[in-house]
Protein backbone atom coordinates (compact mmCIF):
# COMPACT_ATOMS: atom_id res chain seq x y z
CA UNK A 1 69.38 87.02 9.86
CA UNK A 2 72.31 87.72 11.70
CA UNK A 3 72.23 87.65 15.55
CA UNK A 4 73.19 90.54 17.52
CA UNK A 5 75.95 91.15 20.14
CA UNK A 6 75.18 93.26 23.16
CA UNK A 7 77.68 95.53 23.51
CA UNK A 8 79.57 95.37 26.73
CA UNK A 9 79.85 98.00 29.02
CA UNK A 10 83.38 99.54 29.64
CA UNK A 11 84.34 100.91 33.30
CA UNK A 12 85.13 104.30 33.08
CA UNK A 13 88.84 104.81 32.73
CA UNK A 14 90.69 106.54 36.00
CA UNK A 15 92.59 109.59 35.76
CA UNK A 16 94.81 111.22 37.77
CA UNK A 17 91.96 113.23 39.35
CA UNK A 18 89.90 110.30 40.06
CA UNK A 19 92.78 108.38 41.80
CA UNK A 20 93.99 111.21 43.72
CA UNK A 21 90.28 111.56 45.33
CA UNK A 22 90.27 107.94 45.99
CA UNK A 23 93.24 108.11 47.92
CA UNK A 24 92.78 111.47 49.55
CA UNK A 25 89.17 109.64 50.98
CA UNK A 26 91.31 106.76 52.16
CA UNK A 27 93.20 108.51 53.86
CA UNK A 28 91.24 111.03 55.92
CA UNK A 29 88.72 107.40 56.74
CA UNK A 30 89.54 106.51 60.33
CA UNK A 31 92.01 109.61 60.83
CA UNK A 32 92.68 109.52 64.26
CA UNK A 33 93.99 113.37 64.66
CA UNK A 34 96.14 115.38 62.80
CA UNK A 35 98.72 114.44 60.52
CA UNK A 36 102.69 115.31 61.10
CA UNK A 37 102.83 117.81 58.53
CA UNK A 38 99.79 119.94 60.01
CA UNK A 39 101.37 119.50 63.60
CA UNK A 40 104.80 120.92 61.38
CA UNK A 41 103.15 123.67 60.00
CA UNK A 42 101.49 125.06 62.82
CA UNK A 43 104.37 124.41 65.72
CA UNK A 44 106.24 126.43 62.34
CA UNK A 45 103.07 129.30 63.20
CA UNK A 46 103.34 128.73 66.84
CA UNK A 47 106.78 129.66 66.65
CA UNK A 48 107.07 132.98 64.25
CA UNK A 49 104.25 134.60 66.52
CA UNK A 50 106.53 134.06 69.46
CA UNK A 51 109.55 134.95 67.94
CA UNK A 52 107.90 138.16 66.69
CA UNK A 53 106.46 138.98 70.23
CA UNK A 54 110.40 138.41 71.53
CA UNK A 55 108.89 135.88 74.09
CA UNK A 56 111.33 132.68 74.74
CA UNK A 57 110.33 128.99 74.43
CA UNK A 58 111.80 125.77 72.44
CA UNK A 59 110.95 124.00 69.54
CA UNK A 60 109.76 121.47 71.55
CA UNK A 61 107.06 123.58 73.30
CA UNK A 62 105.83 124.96 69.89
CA UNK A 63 105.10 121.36 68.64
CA UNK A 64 103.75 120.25 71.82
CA UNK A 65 101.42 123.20 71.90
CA UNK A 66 100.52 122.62 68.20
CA UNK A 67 99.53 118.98 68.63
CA UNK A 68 97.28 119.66 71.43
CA UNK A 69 95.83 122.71 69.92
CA UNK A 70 95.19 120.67 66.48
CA UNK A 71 94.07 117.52 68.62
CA UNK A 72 90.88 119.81 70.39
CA UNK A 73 90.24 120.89 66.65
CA UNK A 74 89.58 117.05 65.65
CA UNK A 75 87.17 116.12 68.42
């Protein structure tokens, strides 16, 4: 009689989807507030709803005001 190998198990191959969760979990672990593209984005908000109310202010202010408003969303 011939003896019989066990067939060994294969991990499960990653894809793109798989890898892109992996990394999207490493990054968020330990995120200490909000990243510079969400401050960009909503200084970029901040900004057209002033603009469009014809109130004055800087760039400057708009981030400023983003960061802190986006920092009291983390806690």
């Amino acid at each position: 009689m011939g003896t019989s190998k066990a067939k060994a198990t294969s991990k499960p191959k990653k894809t793109a989807a798989t890898v892109k969760t992996t990394r999207s979990r490493q990054a968020t672990i330990g995120k200490s507030g909000p990243s510079e593209e969400e401050i960009r984005e909503k200084a970029m908000e901040l900004y057209n709803d002033r603009i469009s109310r014809g109130e004055h202010g800087t760039a400057e202010e708009d981030w400023l005001k983003a960061e802190l408003l986006l920092g009291d969303s983390v806690k």
